[in-house]
C-alpha atoms as a PDB file:
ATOM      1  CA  UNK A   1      36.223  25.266  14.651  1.00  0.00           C
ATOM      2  CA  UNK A   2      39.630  24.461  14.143  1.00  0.00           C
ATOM      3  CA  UNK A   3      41.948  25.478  11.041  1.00  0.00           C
ATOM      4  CA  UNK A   4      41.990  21.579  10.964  1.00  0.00           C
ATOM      5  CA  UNK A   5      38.818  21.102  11.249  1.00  0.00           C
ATOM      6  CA  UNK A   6      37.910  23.733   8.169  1.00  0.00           C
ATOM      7  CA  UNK A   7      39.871  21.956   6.484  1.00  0.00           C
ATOM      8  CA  UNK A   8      38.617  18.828   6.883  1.00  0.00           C
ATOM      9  CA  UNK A   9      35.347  20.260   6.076  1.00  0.00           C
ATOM     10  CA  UNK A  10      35.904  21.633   2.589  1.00  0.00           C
ATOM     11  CA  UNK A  11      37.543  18.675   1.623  1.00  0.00           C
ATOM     12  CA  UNK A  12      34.926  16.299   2.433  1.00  0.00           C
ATOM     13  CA  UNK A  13      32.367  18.307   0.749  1.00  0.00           C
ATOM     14  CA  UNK A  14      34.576  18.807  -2.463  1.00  0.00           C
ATOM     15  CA  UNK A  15      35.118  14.992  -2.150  1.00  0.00           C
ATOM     16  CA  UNK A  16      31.663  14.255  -2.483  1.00  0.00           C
ATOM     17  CA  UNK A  17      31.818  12.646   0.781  1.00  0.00           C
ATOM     18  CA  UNK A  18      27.595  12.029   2.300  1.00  0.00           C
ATOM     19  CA  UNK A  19      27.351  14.123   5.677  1.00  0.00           C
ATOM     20  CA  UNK A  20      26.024  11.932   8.301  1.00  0.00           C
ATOM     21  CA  UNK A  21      23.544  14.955   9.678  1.00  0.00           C
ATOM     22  CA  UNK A  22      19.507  14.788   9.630  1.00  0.00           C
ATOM     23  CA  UNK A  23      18.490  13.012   6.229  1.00  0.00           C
ATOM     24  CA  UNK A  24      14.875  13.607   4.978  1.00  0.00           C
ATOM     25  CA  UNK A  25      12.418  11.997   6.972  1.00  0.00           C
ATOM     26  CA  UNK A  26      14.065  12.580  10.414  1.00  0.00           C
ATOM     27  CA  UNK A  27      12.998  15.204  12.805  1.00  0.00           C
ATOM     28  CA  UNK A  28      15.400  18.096  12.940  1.00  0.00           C
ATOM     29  CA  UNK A  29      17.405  19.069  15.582  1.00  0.00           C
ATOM     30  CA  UNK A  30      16.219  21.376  17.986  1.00  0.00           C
ATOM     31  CA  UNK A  31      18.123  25.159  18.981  1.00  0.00           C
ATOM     32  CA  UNK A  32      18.090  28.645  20.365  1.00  0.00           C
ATOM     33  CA  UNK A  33      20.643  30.553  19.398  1.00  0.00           C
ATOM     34  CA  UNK A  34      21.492  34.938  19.572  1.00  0.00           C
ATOM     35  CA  UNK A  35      19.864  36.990  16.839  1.00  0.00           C
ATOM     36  CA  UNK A  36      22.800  38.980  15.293  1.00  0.00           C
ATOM     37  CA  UNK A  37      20.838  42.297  14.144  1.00  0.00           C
ATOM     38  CA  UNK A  38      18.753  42.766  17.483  1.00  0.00           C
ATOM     39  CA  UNK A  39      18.546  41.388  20.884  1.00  0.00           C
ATOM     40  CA  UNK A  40      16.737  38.191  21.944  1.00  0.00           C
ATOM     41  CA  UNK A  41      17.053  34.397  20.335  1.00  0.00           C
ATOM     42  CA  UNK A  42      15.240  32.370  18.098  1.00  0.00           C
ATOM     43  CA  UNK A  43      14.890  28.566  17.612  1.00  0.00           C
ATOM     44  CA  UNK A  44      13.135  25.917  15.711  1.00  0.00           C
ATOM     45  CA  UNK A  45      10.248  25.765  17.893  1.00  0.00           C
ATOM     46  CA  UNK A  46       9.658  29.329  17.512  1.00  0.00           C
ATOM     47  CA  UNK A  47       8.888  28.578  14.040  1.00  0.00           C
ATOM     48  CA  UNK A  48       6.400  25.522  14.572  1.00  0.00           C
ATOM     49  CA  UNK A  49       3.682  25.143  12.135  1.00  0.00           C
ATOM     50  CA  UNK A  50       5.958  26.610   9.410  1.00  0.00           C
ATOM     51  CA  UNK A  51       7.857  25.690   6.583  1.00  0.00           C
ATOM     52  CA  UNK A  52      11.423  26.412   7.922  1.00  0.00           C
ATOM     53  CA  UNK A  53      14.692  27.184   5.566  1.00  0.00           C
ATOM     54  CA  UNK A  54      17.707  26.942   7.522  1.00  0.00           C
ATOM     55  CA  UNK A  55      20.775  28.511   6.023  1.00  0.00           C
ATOM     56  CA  UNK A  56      24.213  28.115   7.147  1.00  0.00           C
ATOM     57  CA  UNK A  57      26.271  30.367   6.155  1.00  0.00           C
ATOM     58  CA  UNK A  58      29.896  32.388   6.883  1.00  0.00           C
ATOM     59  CA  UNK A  59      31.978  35.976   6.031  1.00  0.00           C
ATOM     60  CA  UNK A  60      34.615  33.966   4.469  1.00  0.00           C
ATOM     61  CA  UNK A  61      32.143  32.096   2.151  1.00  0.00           C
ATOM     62  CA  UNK A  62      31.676  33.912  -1.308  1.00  0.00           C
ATOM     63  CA  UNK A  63      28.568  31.776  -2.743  1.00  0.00           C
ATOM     64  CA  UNK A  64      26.699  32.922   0.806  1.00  0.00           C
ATOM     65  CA  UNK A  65      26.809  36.424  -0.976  1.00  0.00           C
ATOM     66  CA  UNK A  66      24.651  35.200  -3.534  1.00  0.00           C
ATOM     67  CA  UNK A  67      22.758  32.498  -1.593  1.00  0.00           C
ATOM     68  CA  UNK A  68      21.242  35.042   0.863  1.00  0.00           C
ATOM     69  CA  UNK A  69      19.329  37.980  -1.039  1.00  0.00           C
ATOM     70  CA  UNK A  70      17.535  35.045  -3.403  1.00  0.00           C
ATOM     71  CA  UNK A  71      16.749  33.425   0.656  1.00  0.00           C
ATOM     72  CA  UNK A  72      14.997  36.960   1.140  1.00  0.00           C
ATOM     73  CA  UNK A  73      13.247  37.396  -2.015  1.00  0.00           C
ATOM     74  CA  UNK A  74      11.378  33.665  -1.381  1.00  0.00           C
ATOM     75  CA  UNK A  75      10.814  34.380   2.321  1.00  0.00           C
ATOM     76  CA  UNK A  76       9.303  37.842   1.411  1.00  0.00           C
ATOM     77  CA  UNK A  77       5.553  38.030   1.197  1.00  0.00           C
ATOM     78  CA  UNK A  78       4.900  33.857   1.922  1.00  0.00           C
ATOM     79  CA  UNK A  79       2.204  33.244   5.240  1.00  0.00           C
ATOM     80  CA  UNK A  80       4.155  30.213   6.918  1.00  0.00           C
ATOM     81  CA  UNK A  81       7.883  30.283   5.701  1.00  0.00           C
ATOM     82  CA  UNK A  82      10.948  31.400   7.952  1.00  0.00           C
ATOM     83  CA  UNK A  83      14.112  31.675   6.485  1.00  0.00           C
ATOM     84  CA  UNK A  84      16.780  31.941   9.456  1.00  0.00           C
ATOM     85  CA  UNK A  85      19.876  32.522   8.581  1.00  0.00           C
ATOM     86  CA  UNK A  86      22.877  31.236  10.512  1.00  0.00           C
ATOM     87  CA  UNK A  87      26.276  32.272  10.571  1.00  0.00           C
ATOM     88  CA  UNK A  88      29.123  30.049  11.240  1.00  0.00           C
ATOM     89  CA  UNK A  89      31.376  33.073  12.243  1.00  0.00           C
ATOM     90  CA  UNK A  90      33.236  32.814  15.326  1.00  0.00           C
ATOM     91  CA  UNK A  91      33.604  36.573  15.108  1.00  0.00           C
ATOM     92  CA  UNK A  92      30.451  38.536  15.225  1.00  0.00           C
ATOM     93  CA  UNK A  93      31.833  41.556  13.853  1.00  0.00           C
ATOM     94  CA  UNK A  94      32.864  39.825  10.583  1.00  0.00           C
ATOM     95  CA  UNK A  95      29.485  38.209  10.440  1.00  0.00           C
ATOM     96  CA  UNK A  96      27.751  42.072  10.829  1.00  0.00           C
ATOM     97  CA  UNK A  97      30.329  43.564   8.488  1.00  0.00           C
ATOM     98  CA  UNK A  98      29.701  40.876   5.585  1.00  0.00           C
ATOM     99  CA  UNK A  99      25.500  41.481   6.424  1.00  0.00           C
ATOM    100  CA  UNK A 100      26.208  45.544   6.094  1.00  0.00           C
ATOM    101  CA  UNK A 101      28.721  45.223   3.508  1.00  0.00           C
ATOM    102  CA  UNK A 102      26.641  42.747   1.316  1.00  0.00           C
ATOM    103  CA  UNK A 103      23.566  44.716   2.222  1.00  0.00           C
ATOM    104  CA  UNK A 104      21.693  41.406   3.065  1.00  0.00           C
ATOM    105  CA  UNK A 105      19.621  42.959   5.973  1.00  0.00           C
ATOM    106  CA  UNK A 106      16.256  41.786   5.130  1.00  0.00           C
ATOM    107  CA  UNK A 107      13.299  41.405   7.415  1.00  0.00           C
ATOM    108  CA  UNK A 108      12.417  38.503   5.567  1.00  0.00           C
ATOM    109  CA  UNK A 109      15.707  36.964   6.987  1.00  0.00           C
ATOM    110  CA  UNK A 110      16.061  36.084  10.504  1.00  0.00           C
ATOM    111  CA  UNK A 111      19.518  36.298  10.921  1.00  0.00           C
ATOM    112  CA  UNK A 112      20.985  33.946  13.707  1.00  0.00           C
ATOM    113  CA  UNK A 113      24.993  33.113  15.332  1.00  0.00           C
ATOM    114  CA  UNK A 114      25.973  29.986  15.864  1.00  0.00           C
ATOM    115  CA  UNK A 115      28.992  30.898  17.054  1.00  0.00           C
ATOM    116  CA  UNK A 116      30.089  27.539  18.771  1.00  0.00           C
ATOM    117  CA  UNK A 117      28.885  25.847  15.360  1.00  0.00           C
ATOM    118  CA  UNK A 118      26.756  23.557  17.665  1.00  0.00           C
ATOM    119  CA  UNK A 119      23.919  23.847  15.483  1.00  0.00           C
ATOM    120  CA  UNK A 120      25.882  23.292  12.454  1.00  0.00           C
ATOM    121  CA  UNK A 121      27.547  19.993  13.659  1.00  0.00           C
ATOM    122  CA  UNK A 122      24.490  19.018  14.853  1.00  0.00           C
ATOM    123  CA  UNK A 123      23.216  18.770  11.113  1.00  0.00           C
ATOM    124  CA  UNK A 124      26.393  18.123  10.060  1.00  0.00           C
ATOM    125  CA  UNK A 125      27.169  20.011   7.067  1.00  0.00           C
ATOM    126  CA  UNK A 126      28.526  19.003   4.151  1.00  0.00           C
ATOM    127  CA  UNK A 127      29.998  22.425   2.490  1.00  0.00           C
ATOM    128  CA  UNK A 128      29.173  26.184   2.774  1.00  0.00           C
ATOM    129  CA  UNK A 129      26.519  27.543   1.808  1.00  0.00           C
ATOM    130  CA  UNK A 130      24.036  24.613   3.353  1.00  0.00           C
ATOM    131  CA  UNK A 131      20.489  24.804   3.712  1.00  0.00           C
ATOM    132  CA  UNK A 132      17.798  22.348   5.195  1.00  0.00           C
ATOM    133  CA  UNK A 133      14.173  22.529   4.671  1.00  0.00           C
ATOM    134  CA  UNK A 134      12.018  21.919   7.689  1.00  0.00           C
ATOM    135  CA  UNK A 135       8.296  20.723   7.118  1.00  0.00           C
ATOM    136  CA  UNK A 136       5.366  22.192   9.650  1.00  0.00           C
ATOM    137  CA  UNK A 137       5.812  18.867  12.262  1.00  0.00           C
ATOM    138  CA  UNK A 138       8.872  19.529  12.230  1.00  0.00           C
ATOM    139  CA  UNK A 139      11.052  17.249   9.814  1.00  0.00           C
ATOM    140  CA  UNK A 140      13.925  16.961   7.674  1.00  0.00           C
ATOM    141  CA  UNK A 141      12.215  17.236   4.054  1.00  0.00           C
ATOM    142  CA  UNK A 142      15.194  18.730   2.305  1.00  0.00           C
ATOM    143  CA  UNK A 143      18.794  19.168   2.352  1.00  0.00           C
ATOM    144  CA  UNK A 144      21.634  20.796   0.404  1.00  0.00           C
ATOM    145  CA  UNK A 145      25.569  22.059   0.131  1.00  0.00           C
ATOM    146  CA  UNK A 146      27.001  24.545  -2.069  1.00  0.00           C
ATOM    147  CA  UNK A 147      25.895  26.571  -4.274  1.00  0.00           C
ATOM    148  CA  UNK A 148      24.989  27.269  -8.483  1.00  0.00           C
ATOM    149  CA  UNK A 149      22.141  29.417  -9.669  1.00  0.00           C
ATOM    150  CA  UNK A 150      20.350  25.864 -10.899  1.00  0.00           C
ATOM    151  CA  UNK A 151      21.097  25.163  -7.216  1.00  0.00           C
ATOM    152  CA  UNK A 152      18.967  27.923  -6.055  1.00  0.00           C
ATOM    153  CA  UNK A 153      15.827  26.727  -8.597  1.00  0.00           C
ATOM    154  CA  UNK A 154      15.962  23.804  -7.570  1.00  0.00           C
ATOM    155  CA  UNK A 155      15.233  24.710  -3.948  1.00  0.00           C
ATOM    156  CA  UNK A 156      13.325  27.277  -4.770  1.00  0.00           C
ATOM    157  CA  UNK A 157      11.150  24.013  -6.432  1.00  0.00           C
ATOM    158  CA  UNK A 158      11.429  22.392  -2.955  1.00  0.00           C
ATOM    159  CA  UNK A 159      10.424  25.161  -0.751  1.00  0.00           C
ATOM    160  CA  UNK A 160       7.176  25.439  -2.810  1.00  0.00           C
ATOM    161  CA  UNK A 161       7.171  21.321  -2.694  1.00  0.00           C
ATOM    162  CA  UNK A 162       6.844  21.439   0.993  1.00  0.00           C
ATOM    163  CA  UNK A 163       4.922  24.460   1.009  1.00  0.00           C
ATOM    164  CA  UNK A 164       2.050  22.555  -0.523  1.00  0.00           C
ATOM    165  CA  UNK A 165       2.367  24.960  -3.787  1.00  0.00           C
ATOM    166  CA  UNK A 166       1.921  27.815  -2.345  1.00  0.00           C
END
């Protein structure tokens, strides 16, 4: 992604401007992208039958530091929810360094690079941090940019939503 194109990015999401990506009710896009911790890939399919939280995130993005331990404390300990988390870093080693530095290397995280931000344009974010909730079938139920502790409750309210309460 392009200076430009960063640019362009933070200022439609501080604009308020509606991101064009998966809305709720539409199946989400299919990927497979690199695990950044070990070896091997992961992608949406892997996941089927579960409650899927994507989270995009980046090194340069300082509400990500927050965003990602409260990810891990949900996804810890809950039968049929994946958290993946996916970095927007070109550079893998900033991407590592902000996971070591922030200590945010959780099992309950599957941590993922989308290098190319393929998988990020394809859902077509609208600010950093972004998540997406992905029912069992497979579907949009949930989306959201940026970050504020209510933020996190109220997602925290939507996970269990789709969940079924659990």
């Amino acid at each position: 992604m392009s200076v430009f194109r960063v640019s362009v990015f933070h200022c439609l999401f501080f604009l308020g401007v509606a991101c064009a990506g998966p809305k709720p009710g539409a199946p989400a896009p299919e990927f497979k992208l690199p695990r950044l911790l070990d070896h091997g890939e992961a992608g949406l399919k892997d996941y089927s039958g579960s409650v899927v939280v994507l989270d995009f995130w980046a090194s340069w993005c300082a509400p990500c530091a927050k965003t990602l331990p409260r990810l891990s404390r949900v996804g810890a300990g809950r039968p049929g929810l994946a958290v993946l988390a996916l970095s927007i870093d070109e550079d893998k080693d900033k991407a590592l360094d902000f996971l070591g530095r922030k200590e945010k290397t959780n099992p309950s995280l599957t941590n993922l690079h989308d290098r190319k931000r393929a998988v990020a344009e394809a859902y077509d974010l609208g600010g950093m941090p972004s998540l997406v909730i992905v029912d069992r079938k497979g579907v949009v139920r949930y989306r959201h940019d940026g970050y504020t502790e209510a933020d996190m409750k109220s997602i925290e309210a939507e996970i269990a939503a789709v969940m079924g309460g659990t």
